[in-house]
N, C-alpha and C. Protein backbone atom coordinates (compact mmCIF):
# COMPACT_ATOMS: atom_id res chain seq x y z
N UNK A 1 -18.72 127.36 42.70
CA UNK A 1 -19.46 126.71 43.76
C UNK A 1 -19.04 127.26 45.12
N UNK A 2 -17.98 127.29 45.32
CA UNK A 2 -17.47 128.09 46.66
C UNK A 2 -17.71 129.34 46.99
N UNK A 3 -17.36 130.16 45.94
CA UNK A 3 -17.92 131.60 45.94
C UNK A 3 -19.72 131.81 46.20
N UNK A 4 -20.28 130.68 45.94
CA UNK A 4 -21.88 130.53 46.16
C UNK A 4 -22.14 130.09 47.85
N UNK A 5 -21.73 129.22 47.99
CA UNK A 5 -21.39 128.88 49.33
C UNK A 5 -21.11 129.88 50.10
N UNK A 6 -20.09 130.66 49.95
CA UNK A 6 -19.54 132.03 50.91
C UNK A 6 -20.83 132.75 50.85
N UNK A 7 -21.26 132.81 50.14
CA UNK A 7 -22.34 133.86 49.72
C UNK A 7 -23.26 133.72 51.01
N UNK A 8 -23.88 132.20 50.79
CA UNK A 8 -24.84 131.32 51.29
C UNK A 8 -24.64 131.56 53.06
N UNK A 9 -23.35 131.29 53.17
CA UNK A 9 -23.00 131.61 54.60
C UNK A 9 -22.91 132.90 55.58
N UNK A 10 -22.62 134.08 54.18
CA UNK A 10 -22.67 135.40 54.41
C UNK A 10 -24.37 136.17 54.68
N UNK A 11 -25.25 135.40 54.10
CA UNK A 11 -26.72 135.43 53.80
C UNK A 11 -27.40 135.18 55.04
N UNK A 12 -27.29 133.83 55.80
CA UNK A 12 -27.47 132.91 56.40
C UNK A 12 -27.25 133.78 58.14
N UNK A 13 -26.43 134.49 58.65
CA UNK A 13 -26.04 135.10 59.47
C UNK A 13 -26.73 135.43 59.97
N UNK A 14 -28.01 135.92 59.82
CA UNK A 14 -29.31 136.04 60.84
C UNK A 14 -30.28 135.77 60.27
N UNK A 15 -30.91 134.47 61.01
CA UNK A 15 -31.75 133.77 59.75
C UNK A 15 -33.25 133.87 60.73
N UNK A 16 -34.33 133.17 60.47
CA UNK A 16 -35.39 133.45 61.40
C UNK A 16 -35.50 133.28 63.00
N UNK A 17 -36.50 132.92 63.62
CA UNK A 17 -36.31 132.67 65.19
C UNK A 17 -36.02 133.25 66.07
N UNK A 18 -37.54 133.25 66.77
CA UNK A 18 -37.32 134.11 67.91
C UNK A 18 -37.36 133.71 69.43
N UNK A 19 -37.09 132.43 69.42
CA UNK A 19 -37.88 131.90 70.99
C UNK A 19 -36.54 132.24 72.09
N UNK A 20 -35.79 133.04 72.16
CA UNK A 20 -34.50 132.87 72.77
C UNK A 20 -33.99 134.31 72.77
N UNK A 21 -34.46 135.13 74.21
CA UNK A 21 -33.90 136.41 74.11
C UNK A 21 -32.00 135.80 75.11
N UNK A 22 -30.76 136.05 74.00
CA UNK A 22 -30.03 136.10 75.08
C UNK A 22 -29.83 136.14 76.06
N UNK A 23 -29.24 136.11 77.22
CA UNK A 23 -28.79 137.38 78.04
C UNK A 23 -27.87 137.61 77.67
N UNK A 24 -27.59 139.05 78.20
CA UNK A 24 -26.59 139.96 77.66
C UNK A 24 -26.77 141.08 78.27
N UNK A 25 -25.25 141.00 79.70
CA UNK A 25 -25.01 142.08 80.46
C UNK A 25 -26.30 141.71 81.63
N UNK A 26 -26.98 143.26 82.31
CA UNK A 26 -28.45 142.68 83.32
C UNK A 26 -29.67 142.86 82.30
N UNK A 27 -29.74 142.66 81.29
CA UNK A 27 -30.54 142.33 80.73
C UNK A 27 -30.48 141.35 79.30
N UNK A 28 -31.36 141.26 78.12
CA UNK A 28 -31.53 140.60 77.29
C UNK A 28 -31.72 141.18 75.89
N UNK A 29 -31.12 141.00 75.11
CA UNK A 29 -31.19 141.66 73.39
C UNK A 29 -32.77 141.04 72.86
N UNK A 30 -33.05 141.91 72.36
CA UNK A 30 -34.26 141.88 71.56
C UNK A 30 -34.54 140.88 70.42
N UNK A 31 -35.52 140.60 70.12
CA UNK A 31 -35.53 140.28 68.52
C UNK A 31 -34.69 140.95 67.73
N UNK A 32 -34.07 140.06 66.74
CA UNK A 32 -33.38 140.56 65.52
C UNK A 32 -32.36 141.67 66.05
N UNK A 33 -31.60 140.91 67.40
CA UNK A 33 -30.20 141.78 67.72
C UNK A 33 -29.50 140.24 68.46
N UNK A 34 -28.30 140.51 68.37
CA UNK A 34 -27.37 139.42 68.69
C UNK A 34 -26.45 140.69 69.82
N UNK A 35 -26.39 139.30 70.77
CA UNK A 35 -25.63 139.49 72.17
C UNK A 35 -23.71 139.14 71.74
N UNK A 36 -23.12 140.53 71.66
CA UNK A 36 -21.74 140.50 71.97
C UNK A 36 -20.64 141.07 72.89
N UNK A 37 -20.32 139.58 73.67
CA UNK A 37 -19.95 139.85 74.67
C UNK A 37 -18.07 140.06 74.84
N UNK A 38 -17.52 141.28 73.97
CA UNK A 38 -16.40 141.36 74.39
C UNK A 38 -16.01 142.17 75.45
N UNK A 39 -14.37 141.26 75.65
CA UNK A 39 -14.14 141.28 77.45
C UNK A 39 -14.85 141.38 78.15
N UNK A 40 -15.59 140.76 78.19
CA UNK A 40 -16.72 140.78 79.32
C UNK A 40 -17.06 142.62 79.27
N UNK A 41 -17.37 142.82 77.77
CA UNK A 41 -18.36 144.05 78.54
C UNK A 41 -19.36 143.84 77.05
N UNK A 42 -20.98 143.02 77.71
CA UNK A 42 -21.80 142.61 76.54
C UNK A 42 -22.42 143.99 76.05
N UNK A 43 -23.16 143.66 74.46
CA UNK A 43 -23.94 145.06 74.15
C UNK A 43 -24.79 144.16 73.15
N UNK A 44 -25.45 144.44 72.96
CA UNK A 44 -26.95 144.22 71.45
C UNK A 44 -26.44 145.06 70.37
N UNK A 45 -26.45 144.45 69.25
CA UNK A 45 -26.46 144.67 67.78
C UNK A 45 -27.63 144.19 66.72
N UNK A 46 -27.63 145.19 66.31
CA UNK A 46 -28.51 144.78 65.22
C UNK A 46 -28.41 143.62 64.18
N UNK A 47 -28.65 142.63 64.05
CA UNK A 47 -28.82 141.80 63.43
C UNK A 47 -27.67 141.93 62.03
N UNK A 48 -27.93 143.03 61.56
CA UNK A 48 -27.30 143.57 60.09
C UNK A 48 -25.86 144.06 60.39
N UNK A 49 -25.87 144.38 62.03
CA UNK A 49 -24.32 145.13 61.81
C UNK A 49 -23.65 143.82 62.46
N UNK A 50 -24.21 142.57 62.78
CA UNK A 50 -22.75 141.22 63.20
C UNK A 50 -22.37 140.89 61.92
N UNK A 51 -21.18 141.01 61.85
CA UNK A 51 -20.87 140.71 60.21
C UNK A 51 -19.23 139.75 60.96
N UNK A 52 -19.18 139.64 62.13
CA UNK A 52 -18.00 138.92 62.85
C UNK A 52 -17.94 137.19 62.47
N UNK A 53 -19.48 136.81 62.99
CA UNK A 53 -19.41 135.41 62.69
C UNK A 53 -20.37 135.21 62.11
N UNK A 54 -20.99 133.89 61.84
CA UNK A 54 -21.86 133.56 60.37
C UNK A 54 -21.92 132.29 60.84
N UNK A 55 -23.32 131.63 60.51
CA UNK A 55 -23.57 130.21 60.62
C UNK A 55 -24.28 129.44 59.39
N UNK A 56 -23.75 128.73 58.80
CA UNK A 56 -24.29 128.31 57.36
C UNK A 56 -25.10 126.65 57.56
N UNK A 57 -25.51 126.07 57.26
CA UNK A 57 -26.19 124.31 57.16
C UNK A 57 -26.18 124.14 55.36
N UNK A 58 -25.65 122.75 55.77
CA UNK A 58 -25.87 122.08 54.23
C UNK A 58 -26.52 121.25 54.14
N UNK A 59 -27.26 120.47 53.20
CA UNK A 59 -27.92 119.70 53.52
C UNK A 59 -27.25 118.34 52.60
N UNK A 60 -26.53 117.29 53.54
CA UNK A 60 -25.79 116.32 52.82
C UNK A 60 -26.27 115.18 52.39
N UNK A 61 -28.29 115.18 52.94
CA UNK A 61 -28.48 114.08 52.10
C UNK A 61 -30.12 113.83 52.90
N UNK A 62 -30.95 113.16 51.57
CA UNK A 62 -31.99 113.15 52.22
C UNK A 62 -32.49 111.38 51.93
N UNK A 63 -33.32 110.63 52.93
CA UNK A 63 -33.48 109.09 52.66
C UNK A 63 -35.31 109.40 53.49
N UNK A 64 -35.66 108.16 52.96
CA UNK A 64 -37.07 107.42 53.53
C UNK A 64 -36.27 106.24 54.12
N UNK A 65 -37.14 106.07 55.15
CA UNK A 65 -37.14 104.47 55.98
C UNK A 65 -38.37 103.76 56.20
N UNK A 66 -37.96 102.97 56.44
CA UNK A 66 -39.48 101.44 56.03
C UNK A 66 -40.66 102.05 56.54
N UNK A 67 -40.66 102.71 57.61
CA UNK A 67 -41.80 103.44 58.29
C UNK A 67 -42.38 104.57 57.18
N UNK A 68 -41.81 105.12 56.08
CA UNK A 68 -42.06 105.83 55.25
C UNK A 68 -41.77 107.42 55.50
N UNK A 69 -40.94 107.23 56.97
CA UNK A 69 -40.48 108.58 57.52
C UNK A 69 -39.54 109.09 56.75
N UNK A 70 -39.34 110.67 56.22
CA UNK A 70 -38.14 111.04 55.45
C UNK A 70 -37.09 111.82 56.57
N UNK A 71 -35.82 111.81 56.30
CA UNK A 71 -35.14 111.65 57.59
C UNK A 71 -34.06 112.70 55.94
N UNK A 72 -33.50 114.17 56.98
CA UNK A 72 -32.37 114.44 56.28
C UNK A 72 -31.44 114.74 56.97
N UNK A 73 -30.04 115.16 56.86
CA UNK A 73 -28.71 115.20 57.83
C UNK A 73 -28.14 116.61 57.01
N UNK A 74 -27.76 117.48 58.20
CA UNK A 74 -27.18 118.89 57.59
C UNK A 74 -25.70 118.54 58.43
N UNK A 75 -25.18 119.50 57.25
CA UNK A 75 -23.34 119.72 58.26
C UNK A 75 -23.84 121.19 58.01
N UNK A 76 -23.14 121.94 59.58
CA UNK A 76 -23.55 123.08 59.67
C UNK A 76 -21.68 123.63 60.21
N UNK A 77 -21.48 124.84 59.67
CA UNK A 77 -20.48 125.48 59.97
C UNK A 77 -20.52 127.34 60.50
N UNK A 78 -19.95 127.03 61.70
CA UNK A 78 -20.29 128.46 62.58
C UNK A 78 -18.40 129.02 61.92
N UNK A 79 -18.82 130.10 60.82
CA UNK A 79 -17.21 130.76 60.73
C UNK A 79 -17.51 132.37 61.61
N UNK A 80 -15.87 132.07 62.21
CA UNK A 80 -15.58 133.43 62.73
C UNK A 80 -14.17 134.25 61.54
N UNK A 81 -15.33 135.54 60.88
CA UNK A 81 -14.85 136.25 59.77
C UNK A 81 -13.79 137.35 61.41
N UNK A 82 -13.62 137.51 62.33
CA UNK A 82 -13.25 138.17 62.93
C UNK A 82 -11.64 138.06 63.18
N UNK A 83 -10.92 139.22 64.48
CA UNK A 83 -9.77 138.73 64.49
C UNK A 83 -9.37 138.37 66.16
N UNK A 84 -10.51 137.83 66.80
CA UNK A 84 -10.40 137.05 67.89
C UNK A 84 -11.28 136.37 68.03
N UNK A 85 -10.26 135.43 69.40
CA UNK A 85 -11.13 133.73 69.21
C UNK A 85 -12.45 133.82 69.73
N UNK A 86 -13.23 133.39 68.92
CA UNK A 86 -14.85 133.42 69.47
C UNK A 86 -15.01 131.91 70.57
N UNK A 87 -15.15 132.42 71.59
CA UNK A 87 -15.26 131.30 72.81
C UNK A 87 -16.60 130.42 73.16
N UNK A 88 -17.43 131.61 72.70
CA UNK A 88 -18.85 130.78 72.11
C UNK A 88 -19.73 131.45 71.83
N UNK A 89 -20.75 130.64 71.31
CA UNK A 89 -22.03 131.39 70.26
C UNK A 89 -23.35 130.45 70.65
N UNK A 90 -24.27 131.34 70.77
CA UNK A 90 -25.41 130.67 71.44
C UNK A 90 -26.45 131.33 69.74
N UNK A 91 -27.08 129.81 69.38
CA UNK A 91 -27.56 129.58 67.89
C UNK A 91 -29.00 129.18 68.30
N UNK A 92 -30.07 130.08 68.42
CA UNK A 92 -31.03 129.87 68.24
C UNK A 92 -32.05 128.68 67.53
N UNK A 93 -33.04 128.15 67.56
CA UNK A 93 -33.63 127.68 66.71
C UNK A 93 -34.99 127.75 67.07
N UNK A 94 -36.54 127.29 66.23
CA UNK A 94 -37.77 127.31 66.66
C UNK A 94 -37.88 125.59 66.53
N UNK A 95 -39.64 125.38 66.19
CA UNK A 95 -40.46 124.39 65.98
C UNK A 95 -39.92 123.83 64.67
N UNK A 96 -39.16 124.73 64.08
CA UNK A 96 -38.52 123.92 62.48
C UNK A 96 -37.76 122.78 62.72
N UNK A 97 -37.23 123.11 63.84
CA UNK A 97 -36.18 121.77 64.35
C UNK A 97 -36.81 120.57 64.97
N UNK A 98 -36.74 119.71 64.63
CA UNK A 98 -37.39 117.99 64.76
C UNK A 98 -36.15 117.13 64.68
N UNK A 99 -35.64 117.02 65.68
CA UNK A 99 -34.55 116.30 65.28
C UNK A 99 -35.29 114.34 65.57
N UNK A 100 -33.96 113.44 64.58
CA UNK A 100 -34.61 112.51 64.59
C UNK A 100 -34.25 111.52 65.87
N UNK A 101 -34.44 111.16 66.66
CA UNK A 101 -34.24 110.13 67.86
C UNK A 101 -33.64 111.17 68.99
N UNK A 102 -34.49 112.16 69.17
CA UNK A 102 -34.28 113.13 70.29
C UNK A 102 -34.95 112.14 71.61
N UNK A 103 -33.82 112.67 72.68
CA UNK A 103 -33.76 112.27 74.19
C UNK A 103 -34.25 113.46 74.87
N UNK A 104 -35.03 113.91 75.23
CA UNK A 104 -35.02 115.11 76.21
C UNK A 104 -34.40 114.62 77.30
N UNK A 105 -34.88 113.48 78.01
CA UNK A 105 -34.25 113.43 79.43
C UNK A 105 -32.63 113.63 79.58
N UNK A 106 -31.88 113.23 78.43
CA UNK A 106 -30.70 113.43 78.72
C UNK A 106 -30.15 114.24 77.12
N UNK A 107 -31.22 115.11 76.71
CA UNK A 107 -30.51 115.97 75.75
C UNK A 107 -29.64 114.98 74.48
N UNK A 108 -30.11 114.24 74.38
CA UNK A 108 -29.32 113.36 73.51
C UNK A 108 -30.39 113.04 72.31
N UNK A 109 -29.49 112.57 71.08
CA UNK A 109 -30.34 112.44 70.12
C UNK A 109 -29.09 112.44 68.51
N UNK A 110 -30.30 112.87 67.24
CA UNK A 110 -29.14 112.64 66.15
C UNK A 110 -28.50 114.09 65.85
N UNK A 111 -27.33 114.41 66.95
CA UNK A 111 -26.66 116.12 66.55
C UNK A 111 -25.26 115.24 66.97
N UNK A 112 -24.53 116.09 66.90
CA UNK A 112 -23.05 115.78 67.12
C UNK A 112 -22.12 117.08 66.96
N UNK A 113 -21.10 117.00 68.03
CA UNK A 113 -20.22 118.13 67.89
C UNK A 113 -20.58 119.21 68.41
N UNK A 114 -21.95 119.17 68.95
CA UNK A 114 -22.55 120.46 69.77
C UNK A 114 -23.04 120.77 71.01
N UNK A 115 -22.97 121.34 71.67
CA UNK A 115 -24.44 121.31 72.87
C UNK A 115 -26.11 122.00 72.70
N UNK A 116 -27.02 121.23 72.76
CA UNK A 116 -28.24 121.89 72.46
C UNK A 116 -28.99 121.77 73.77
N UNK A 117 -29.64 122.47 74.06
CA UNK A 117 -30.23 123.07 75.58
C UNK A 117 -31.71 123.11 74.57
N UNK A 118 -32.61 121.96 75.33
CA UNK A 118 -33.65 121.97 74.73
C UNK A 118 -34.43 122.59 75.29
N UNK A 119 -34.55 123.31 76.47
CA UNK A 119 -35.08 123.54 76.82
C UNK A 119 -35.16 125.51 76.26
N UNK A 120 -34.17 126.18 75.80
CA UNK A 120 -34.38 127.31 75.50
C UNK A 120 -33.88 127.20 73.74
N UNK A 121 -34.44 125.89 73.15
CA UNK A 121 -33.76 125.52 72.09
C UNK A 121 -32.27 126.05 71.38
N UNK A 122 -31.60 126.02 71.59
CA UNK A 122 -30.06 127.28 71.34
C UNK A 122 -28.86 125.83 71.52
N UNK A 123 -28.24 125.77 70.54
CA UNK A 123 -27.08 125.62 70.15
C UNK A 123 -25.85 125.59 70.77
N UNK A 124 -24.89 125.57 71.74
CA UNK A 124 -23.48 126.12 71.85
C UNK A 124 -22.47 125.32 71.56
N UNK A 125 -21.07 126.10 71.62
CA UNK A 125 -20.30 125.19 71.23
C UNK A 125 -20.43 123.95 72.31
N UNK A 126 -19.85 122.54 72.36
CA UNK A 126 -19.65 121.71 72.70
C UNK A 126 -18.55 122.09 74.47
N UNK A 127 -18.65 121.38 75.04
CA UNK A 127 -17.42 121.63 76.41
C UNK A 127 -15.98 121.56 76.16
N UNK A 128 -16.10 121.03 75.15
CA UNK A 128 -14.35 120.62 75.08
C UNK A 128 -13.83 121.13 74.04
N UNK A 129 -14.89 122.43 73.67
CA UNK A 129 -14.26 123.46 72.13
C UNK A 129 -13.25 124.18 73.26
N UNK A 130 -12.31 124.39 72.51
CA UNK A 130 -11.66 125.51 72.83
C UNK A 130 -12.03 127.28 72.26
N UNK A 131 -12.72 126.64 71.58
CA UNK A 131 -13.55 128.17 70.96
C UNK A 131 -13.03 128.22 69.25
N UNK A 132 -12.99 129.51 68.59
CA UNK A 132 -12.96 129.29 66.71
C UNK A 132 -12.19 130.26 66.88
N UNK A 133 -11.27 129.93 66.54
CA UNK A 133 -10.11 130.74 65.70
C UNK A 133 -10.17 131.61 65.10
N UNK A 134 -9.82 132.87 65.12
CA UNK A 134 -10.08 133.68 63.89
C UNK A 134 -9.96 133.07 62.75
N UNK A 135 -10.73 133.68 61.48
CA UNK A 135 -10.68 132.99 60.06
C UNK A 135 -10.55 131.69 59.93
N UNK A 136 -11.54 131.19 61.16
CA UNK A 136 -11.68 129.50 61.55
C UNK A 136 -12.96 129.28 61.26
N UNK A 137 -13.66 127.99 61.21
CA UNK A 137 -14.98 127.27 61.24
C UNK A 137 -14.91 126.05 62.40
N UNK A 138 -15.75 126.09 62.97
CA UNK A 138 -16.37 124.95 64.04
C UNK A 138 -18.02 124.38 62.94
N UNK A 139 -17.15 122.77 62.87
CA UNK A 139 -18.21 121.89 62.40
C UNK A 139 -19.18 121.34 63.66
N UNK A 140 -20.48 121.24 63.15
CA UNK A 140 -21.63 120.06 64.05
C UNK A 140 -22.59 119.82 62.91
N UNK A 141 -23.20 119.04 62.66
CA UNK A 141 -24.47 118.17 62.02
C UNK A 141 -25.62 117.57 63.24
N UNK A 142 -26.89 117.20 62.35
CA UNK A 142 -27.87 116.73 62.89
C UNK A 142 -28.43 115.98 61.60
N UNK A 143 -29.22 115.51 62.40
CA UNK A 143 -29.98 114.67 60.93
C UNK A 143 -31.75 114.95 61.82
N UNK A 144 -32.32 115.39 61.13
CA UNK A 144 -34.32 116.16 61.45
C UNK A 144 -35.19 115.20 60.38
N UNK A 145 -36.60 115.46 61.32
CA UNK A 145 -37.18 114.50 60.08
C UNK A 145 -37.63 115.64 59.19
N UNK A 146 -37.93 114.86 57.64
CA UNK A 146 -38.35 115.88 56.54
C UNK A 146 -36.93 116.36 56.15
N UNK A 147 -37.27 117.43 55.05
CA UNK A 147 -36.28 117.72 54.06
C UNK A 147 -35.94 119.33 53.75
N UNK A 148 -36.93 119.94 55.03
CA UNK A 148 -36.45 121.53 54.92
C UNK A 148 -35.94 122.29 56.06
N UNK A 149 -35.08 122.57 56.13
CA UNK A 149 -33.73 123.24 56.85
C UNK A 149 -34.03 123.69 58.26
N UNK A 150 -34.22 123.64 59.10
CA UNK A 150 -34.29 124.42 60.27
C UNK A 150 -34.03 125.58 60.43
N UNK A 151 -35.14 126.72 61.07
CA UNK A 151 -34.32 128.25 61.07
C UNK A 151 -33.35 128.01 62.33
N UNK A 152 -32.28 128.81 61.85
CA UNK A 152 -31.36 129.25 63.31
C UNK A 152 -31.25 130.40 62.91
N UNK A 153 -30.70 131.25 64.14
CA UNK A 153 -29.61 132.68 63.87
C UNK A 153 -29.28 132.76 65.73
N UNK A 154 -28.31 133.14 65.48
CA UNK A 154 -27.27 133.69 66.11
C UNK A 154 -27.62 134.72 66.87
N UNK A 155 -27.78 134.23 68.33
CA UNK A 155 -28.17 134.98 69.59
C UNK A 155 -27.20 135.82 70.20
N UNK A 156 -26.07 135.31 70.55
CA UNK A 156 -25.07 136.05 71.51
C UNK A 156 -23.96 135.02 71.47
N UNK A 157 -22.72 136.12 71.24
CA UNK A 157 -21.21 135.83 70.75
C UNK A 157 -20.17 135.83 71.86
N UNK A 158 -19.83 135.08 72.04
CA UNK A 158 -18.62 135.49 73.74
C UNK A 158 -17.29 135.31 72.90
N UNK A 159 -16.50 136.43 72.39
CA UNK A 159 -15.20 136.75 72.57
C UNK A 159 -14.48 136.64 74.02
């Protein structure tokens, strides 16, 4: 089961979604390239050659409520396979994402452990991460309505 999982997470690393060109450096990475920004000197990669960090979702459970709405909750884990601390990662998403009791006015809603910028839909770590450890994972969850996964992938990496 674990070895499936690794797999799953290794797979998962650039997954669909395009509404979110980075920035990166004076300009912006393309579709299907991720922004990495070490020491402050950023560059675009191809999608296939970030093999540093990886973002996986599980899906821990799915329910109906009286309204007949189906409501499911993912734990999602951003690992850094690398050998410095990743300070943050900006995680894409599209229209797949519906989260359930979303706030726009104050960005609030059912996620936890993260920051989501609804407005360029993207992911980051939280303010008070200190960033991921090498051969570390940073947990966050959400709970979306319905029962099929949200695309993300992985925009741009700040070492």
């Amino acid at each position: 089961m674990k070895s499936i999982l690794i797999l799953l997470a290794c797979l998962i690393v650039c997954v669909f979604g395009t509404n979110y060109n980075a920035p990166c450096g004076s300009g912006t990475c393309g579709d299907h390239q991720t922004c990495l920004n070490y020491q402050d000197h950023p560059y675009c990669v191809i999608n296939d050659d970030c093999k540093m960090v990886a973002v996986a979702q599980y899906k821990n459970g799915t329910w109906c409520e009286g309204d007949g709405k189906e409501f499911s909750k993912y734990d999602v884990y951003i690992y850094n396979y690398g050998n410095q601390v990743v300070k943050n990662v900006y995680i894409d998403t599209d229209c797949t994402l519906k989260f359930r009791n979303f706030n726009a006015a104050d960005c609030s809603g059912s996620f936890w452990n993260v920051n989501f910028d609804s407005h360029h839909g993207v992911f980051t770590l939280p303010a008070y991460s200190t960033g991921i450890a090498p051969k570390d994972a940073h947990y966050f969850g959400y709970i979306i309505e319905g029962r099929q996964s949200p695309n993300l992938k992985i925009r741009r990496v700040d070492f």
